[in-house]
PDB file of N, CA and C in Angstrom:
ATOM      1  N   UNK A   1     -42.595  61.455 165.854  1.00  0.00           N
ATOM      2  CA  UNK A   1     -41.948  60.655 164.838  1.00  0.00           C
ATOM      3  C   UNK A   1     -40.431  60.761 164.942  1.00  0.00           C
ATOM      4  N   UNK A   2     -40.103  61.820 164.984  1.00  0.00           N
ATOM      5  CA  UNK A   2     -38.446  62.090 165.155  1.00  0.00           C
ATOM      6  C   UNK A   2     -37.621  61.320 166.511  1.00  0.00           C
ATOM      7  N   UNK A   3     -38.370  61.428 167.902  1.00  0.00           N
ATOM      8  CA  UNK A   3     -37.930  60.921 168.729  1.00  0.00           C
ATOM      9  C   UNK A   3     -37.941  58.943 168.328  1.00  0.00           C
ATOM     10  N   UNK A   4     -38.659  58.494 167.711  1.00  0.00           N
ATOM     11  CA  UNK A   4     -38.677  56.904 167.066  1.00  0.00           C
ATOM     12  C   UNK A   4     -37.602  56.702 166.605  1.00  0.00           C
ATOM     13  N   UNK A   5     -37.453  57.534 165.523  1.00  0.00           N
ATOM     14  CA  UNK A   5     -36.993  56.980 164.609  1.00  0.00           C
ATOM     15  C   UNK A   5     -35.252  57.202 165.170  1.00  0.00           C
ATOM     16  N   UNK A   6     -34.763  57.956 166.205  1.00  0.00           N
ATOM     17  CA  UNK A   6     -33.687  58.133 167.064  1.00  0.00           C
ATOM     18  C   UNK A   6     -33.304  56.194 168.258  1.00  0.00           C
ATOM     19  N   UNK A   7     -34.317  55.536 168.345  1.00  0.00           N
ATOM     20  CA  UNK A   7     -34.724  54.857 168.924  1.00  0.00           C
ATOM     21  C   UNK A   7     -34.285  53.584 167.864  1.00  0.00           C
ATOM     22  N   UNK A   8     -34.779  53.951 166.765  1.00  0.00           N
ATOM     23  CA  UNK A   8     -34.595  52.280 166.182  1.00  0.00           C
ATOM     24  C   UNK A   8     -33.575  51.802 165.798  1.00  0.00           C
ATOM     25  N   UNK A   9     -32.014  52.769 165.732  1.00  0.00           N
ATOM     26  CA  UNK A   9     -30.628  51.898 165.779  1.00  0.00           C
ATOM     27  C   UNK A   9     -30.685  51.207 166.824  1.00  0.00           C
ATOM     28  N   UNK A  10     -30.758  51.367 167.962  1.00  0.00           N
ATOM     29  CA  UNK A  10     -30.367  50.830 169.700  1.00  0.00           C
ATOM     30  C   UNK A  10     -31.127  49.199 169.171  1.00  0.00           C
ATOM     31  N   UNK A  11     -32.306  49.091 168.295  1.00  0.00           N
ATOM     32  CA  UNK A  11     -33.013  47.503 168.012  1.00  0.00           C
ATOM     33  C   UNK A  11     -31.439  47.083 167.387  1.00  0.00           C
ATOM     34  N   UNK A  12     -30.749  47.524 166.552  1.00  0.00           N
ATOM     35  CA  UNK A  12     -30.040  46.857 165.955  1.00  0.00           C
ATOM     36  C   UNK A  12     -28.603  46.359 166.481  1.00  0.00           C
ATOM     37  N   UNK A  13     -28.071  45.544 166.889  1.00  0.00           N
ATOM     38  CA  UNK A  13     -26.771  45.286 167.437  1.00  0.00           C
ATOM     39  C   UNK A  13     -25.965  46.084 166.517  1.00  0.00           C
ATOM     40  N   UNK A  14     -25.183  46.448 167.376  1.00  0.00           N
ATOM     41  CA  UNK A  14     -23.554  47.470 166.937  1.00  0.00           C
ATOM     42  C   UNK A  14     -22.671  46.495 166.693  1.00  0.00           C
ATOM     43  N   UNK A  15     -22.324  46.603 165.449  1.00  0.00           N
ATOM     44  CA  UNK A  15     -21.795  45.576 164.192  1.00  0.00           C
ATOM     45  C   UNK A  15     -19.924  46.379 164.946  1.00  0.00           C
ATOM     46  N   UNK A  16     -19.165  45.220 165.497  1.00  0.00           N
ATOM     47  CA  UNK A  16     -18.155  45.428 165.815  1.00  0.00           C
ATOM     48  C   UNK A  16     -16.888  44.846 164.853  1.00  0.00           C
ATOM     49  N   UNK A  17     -16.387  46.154 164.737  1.00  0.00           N
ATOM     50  CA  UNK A  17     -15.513  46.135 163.636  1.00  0.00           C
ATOM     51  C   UNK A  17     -13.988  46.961 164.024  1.00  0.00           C
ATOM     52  N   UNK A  18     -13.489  46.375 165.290  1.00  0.00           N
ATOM     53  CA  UNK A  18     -12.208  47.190 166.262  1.00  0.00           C
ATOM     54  C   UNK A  18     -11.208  47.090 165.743  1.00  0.00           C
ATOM     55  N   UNK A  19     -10.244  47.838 166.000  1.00  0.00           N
ATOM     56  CA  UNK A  19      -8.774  48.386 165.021  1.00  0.00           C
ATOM     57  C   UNK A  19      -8.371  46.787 165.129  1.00  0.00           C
ATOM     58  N   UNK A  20      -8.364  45.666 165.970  1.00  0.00           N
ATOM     59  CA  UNK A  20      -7.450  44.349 165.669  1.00  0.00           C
ATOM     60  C   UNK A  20      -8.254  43.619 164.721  1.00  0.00           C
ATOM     61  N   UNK A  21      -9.578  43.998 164.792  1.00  0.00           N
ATOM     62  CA  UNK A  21     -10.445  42.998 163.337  1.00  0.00           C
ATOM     63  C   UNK A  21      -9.673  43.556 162.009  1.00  0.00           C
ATOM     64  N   UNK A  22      -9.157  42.735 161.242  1.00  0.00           N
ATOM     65  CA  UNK A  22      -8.541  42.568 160.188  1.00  0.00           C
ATOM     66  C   UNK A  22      -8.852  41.357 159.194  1.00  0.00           C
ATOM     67  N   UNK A  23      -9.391  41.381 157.731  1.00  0.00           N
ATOM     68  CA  UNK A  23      -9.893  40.246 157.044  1.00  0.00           C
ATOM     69  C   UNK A  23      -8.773  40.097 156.229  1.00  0.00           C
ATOM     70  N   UNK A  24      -8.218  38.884 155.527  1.00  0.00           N
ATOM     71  CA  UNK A  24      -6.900  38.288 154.940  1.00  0.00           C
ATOM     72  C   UNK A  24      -7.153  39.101 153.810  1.00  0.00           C
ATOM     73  N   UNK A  25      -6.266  39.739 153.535  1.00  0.00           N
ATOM     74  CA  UNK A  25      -5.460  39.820 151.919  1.00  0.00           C
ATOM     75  C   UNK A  25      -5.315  41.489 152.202  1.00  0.00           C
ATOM     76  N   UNK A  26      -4.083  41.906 151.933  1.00  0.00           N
ATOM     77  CA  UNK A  26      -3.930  43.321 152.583  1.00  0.00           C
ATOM     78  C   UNK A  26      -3.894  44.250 152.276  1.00  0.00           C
ATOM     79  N   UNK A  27      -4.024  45.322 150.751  1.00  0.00           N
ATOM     80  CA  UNK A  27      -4.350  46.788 150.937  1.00  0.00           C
ATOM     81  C   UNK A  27      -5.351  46.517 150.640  1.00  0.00           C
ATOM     82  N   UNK A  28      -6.182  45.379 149.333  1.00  0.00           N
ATOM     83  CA  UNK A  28      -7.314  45.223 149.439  1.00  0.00           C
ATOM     84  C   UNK A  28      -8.301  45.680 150.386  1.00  0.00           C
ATOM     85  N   UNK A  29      -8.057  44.546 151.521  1.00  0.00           N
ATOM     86  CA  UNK A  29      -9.223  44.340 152.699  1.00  0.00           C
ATOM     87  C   UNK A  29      -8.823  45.720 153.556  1.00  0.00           C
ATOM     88  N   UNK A  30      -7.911  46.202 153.467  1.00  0.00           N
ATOM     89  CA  UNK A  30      -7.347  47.240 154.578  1.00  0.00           C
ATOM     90  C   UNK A  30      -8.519  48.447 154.006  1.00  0.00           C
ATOM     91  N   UNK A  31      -8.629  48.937 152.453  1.00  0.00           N
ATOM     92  CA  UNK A  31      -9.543  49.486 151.657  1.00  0.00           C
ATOM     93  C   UNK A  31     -11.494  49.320 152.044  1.00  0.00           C
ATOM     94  N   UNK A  32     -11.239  47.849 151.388  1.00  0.00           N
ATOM     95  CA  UNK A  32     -12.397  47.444 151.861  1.00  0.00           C
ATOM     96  C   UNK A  32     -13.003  47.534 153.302  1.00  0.00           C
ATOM     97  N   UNK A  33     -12.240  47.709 154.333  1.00  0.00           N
ATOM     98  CA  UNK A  33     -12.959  47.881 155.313  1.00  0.00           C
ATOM     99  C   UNK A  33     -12.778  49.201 155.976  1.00  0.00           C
ATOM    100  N   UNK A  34     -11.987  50.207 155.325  1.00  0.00           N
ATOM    101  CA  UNK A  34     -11.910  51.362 155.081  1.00  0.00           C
ATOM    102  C   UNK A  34     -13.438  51.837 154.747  1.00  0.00           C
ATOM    103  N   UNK A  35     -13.873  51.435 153.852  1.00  0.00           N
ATOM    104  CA  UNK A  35     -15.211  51.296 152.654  1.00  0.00           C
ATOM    105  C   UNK A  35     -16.111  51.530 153.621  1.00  0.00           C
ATOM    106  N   UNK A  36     -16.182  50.171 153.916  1.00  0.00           N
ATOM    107  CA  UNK A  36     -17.409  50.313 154.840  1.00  0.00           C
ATOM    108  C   UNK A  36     -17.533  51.016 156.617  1.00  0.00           C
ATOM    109  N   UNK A  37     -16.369  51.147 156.863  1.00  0.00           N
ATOM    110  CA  UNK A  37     -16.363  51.981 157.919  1.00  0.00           C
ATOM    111  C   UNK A  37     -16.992  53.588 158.156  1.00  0.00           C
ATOM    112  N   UNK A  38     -16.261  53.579 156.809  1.00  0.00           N
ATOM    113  CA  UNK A  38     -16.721  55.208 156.283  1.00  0.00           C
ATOM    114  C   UNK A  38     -18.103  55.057 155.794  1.00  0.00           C
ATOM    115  N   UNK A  39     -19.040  54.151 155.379  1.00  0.00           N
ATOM    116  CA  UNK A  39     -20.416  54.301 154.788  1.00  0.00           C
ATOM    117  C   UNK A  39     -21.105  54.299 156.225  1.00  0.00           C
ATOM    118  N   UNK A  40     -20.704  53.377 156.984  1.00  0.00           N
ATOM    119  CA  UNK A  40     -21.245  53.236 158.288  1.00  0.00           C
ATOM    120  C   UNK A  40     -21.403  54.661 158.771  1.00  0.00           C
ATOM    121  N   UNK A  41     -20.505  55.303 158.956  1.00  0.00           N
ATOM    122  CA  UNK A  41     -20.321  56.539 159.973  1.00  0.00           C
ATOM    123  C   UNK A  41     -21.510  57.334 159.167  1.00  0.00           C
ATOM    124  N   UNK A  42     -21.049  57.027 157.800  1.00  0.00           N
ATOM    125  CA  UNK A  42     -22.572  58.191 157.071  1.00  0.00           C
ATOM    126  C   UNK A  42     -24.022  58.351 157.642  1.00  0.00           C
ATOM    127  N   UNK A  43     -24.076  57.179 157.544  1.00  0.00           N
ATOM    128  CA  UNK A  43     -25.125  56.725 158.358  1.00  0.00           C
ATOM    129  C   UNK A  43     -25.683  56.604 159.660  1.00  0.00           C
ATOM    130  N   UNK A  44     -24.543  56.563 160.550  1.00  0.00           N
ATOM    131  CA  UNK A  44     -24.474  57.425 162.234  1.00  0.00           C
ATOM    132  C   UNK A  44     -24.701  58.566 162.219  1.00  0.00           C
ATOM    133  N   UNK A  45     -24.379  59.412 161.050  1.00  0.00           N
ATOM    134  CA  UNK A  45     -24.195  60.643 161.248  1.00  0.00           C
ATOM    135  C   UNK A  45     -25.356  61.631 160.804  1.00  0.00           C
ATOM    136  N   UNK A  46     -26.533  60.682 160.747  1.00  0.00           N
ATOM    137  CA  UNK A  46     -27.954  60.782 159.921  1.00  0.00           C
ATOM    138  C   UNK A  46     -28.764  62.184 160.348  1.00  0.00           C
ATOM    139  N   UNK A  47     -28.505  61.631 162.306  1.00  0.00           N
ATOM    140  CA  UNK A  47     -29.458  62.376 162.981  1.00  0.00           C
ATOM    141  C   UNK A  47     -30.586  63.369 162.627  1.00  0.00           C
ATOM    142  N   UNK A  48     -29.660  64.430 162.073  1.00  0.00           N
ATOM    143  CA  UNK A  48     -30.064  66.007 162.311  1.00  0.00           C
ATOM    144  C   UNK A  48     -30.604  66.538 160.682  1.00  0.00           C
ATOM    145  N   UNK A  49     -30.415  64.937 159.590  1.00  0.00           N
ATOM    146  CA  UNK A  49     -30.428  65.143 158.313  1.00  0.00           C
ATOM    147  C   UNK A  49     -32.002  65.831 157.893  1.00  0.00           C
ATOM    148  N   UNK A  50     -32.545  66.122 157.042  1.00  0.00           N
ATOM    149  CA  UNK A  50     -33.404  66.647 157.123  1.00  0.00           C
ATOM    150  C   UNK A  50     -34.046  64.955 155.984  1.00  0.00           C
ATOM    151  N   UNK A  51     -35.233  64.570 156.211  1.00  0.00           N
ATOM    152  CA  UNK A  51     -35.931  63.528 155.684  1.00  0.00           C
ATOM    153  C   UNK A  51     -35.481  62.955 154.395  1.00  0.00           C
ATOM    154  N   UNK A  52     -35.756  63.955 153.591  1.00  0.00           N
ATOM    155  CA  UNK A  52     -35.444  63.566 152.025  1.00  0.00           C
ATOM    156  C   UNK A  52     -33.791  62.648 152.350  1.00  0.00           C
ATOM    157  N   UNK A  53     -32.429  63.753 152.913  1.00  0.00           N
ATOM    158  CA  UNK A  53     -31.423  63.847 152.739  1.00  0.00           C
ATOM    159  C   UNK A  53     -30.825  62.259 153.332  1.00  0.00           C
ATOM    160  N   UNK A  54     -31.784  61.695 154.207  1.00  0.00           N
ATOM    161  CA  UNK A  54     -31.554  60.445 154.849  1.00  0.00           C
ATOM    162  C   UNK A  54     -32.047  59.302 153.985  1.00  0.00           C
ATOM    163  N   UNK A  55     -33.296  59.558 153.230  1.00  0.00           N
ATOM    164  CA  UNK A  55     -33.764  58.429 152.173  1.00  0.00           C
ATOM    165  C   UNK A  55     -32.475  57.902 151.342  1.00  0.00           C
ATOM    166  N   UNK A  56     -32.257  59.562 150.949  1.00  0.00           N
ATOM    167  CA  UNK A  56     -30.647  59.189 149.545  1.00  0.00           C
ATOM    168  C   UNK A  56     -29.526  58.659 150.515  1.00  0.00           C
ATOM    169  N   UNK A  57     -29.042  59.311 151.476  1.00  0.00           N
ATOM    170  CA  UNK A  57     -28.091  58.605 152.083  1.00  0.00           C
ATOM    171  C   UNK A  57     -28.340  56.903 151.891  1.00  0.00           C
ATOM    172  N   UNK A  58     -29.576  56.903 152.717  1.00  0.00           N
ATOM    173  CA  UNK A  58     -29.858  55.436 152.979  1.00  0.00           C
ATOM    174  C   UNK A  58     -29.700  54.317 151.339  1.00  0.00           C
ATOM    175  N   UNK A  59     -30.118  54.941 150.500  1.00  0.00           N
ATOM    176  CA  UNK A  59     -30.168  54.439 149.354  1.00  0.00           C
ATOM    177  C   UNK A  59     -29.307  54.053 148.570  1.00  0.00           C
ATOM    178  N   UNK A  60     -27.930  55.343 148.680  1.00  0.00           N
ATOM    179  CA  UNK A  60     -26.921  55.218 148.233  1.00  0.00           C
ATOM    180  C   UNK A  60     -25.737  54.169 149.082  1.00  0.00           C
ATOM    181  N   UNK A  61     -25.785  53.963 150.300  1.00  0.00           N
ATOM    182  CA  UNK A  61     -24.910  53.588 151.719  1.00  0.00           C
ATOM    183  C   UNK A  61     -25.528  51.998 150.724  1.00  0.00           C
ATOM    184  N   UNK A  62     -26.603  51.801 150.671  1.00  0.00           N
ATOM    185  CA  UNK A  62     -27.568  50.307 150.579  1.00  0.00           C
ATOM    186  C   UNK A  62     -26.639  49.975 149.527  1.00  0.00           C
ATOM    187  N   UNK A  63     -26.249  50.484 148.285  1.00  0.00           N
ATOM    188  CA  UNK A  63     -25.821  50.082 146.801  1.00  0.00           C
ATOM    189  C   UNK A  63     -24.715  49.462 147.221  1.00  0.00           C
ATOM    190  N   UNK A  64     -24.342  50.750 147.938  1.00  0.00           N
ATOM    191  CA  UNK A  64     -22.158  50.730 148.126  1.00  0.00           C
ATOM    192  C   UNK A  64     -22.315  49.462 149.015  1.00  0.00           C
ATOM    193  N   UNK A  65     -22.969  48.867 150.009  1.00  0.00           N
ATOM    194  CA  UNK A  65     -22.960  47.719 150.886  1.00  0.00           C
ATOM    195  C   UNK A  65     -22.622  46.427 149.827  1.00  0.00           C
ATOM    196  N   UNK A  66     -24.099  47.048 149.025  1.00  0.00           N
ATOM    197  CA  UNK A  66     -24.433  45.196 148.401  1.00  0.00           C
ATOM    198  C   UNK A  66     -23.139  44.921 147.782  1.00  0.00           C
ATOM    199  N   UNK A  67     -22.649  46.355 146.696  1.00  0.00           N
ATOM    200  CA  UNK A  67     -21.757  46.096 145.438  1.00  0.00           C
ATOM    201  C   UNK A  67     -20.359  45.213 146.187  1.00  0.00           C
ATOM    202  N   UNK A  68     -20.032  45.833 147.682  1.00  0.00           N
ATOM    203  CA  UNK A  68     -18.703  45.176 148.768  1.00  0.00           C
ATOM    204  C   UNK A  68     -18.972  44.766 148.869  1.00  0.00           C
ATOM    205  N   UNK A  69     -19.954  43.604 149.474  1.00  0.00           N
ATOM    206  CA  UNK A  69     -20.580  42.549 149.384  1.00  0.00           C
ATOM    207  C   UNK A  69     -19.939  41.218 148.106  1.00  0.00           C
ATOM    208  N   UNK A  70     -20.369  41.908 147.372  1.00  0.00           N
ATOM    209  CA  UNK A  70     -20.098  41.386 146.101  1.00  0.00           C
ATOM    210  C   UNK A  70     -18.705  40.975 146.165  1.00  0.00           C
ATOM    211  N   UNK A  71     -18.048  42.073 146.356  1.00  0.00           N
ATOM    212  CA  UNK A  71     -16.523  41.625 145.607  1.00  0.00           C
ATOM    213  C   UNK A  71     -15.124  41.367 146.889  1.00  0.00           C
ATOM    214  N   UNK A  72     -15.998  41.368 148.463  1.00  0.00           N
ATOM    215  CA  UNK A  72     -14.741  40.797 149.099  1.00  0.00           C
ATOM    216  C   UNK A  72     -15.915  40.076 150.139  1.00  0.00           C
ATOM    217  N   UNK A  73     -15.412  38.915 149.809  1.00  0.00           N
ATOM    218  CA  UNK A  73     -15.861  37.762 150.539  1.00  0.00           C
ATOM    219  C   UNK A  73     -15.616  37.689 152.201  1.00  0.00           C
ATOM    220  N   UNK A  74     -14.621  38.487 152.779  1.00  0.00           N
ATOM    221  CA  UNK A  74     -14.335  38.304 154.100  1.00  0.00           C
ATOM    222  C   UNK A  74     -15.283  39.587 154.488  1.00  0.00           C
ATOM    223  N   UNK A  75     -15.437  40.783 153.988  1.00  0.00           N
ATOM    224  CA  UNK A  75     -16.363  41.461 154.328  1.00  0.00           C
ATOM    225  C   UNK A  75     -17.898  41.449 153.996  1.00  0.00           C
ATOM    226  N   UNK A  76     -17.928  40.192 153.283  1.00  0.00           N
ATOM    227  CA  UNK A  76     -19.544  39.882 152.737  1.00  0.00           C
ATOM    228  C   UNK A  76     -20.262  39.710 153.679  1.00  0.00           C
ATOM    229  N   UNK A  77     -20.469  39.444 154.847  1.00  0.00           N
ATOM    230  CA  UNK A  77     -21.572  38.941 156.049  1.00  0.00           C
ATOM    231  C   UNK A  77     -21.826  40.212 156.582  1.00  0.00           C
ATOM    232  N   UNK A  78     -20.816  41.084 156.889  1.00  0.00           N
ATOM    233  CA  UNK A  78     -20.846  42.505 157.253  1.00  0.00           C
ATOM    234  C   UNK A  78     -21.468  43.198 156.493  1.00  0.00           C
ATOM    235  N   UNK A  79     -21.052  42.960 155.698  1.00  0.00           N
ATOM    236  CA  UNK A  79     -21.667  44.187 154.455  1.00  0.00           C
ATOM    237  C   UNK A  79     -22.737  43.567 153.988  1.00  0.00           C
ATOM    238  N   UNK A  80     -23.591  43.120 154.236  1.00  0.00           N
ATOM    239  CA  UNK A  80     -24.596  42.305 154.115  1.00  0.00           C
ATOM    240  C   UNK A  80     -25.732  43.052 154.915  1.00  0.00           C
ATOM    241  N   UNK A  81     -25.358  42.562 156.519  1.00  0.00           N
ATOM    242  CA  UNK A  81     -25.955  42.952 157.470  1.00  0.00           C
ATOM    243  C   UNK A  81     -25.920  44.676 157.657  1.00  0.00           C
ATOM    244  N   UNK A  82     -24.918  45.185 157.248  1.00  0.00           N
ATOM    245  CA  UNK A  82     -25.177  46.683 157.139  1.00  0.00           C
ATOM    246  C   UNK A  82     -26.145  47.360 156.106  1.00  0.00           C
ATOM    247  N   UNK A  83     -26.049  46.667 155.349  1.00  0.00           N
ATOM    248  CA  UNK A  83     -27.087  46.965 153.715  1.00  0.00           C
ATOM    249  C   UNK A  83     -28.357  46.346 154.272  1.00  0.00           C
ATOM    250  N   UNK A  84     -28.494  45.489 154.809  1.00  0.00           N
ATOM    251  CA  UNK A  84     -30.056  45.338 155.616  1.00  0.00           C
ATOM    252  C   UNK A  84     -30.734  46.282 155.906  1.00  0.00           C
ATOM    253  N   UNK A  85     -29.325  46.392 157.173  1.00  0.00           N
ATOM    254  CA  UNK A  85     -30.292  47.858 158.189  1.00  0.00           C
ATOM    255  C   UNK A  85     -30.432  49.152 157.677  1.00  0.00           C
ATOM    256  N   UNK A  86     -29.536  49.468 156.228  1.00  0.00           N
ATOM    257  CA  UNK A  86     -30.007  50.767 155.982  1.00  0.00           C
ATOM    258  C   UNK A  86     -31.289  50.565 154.881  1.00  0.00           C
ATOM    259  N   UNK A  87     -31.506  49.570 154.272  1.00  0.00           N
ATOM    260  CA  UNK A  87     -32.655  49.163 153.670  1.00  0.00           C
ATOM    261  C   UNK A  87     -33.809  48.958 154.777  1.00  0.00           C
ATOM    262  N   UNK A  88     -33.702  48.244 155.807  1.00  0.00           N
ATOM    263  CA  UNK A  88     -35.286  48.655 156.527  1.00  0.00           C
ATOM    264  C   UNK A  88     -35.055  50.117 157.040  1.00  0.00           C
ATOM    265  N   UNK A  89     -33.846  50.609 157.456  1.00  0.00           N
ATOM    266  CA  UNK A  89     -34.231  52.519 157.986  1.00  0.00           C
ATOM    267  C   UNK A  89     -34.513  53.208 156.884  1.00  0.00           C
ATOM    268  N   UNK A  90     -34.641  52.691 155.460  1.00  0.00           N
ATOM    269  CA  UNK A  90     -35.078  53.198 154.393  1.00  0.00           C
ATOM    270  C   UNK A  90     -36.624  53.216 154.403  1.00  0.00           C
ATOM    271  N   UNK A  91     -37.112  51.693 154.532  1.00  0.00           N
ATOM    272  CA  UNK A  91     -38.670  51.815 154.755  1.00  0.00           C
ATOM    273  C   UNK A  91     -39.576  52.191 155.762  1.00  0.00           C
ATOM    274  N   UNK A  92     -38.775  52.043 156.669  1.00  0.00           N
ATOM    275  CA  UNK A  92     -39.300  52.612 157.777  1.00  0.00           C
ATOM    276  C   UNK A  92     -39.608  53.686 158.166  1.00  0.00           C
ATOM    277  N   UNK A  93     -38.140  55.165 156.957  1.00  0.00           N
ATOM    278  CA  UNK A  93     -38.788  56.190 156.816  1.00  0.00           C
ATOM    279  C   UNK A  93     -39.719  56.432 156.067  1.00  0.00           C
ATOM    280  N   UNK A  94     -39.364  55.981 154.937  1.00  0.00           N
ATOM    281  CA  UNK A  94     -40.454  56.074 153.661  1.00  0.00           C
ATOM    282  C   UNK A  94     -41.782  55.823 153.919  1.00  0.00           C
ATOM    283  N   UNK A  95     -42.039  54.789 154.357  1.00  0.00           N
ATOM    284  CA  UNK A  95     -43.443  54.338 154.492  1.00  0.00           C
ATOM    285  C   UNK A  95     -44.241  54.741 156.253  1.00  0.00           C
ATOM    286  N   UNK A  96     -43.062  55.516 156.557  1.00  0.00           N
ATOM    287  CA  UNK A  96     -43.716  56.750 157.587  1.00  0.00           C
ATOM    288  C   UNK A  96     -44.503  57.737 157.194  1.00  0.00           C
ATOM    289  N   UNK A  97     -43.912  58.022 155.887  1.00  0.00           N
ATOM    290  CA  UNK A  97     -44.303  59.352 155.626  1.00  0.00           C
ATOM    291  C   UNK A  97     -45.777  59.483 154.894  1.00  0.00           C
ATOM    292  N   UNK A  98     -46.665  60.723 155.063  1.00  0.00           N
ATOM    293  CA  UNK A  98     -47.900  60.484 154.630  1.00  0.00           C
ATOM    294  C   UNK A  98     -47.929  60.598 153.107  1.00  0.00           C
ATOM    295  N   UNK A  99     -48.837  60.018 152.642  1.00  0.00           N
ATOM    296  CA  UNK A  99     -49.108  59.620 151.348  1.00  0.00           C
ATOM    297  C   UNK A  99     -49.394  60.501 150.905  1.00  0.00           C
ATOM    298  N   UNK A 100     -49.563  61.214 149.652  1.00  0.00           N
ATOM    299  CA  UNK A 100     -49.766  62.131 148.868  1.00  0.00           C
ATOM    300  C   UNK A 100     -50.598  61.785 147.826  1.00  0.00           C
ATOM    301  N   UNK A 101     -51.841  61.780 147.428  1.00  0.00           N
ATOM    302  CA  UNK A 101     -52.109  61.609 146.325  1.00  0.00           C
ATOM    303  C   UNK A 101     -52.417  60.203 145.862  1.00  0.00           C
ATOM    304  N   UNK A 102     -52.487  59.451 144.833  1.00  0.00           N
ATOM    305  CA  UNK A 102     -52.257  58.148 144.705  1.00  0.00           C
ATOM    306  C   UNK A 102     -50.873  58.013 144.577  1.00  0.00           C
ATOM    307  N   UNK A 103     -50.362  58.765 145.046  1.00  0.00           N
ATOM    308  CA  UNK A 103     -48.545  58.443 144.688  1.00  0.00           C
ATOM    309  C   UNK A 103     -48.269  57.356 145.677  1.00  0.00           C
ATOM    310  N   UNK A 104     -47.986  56.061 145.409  1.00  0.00           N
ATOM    311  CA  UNK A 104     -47.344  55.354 146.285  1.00  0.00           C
ATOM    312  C   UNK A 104     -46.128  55.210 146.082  1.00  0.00           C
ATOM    313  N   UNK A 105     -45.180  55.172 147.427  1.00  0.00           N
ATOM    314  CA  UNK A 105     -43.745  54.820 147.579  1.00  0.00           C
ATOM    315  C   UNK A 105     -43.379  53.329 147.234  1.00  0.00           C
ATOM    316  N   UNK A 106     -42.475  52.859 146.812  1.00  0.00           N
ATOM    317  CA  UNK A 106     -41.599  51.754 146.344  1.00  0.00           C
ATOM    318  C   UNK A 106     -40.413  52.001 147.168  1.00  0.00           C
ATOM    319  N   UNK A 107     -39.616  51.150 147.694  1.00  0.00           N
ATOM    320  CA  UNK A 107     -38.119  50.874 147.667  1.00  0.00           C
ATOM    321  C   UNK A 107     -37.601  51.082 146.388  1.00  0.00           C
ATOM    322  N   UNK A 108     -36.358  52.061 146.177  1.00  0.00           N
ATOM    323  CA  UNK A 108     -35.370  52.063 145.145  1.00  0.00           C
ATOM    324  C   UNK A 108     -34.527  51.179 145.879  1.00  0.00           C
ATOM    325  N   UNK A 109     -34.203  50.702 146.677  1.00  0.00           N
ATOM    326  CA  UNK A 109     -32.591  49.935 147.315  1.00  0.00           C
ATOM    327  C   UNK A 109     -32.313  49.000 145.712  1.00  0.00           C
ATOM    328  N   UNK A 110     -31.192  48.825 145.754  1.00  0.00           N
ATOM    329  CA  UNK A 110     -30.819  48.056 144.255  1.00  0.00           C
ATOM    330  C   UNK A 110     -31.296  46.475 144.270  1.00  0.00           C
ATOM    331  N   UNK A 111     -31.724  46.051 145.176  1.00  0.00           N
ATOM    332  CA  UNK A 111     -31.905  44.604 145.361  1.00  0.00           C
ATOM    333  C   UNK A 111     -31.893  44.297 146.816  1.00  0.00           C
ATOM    334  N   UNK A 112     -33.006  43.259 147.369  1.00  0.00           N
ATOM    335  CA  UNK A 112     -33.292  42.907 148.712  1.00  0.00           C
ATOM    336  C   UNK A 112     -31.673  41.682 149.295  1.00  0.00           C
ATOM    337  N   UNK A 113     -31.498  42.173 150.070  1.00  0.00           N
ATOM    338  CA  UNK A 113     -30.217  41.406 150.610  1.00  0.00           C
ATOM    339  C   UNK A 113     -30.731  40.315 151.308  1.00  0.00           C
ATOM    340  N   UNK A 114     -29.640  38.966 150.889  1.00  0.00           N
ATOM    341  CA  UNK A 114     -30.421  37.545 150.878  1.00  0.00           C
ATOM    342  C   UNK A 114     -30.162  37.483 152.871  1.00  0.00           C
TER     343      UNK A 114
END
């Protein structure tokens, strides 16, 4: 299971975001893509997390996406597509994991990204 789940960023294209990409309006967007640079890396930086510690990452990274999303329009497609992928590496762990009981898992992500 561990070696997979190492495997399923490489499905996802590497969302390029290089020191000359710059979106109009300026400490704003300079912030904003500050924002998401830094949620990104959280999320690179998953590897070695222990299960639980990657769900919350994933969960929390998902909120902070949608909410930027929300409020800067030049980073909305980005932050869109990043809040995707940590919402399916959310289910993908979750609904890896064996069931317990009648306890079934749900998605917490705050809302499915259109």
């Amino acid at each position: 299971m561990r070696g997979q789940e190492t495997l399923w960023p490489q499905l996802v294209p590497v969302l390029k975001l290089g020191e000359d990409w710059q979106p109009t309006g300026e400490a704003v967007a300079t912030n904003t893509l500050r924002f998401l640079r830094e949620s990104m890396e959280k999320v690179a930086n998953l590897e070695r997390s222990s299960t639980q510690m990657r769900l919350t990452i994933y969960q929390i990274v998902h909120s902070d996406l949608v909410k930027l999303a929300d409020i800067d329009p030049e980073l909305s497609p980005a932050a869109h597509f990043a809040a995707l992928y940590t919402q399916c590496m959310w289910s993908s762990i979750r609904f890896s994991l064996p069931e317990t009981g009648s306890h079934h898992h749900h998605c917490q992500c705050s809302r499915v990204v259109p």
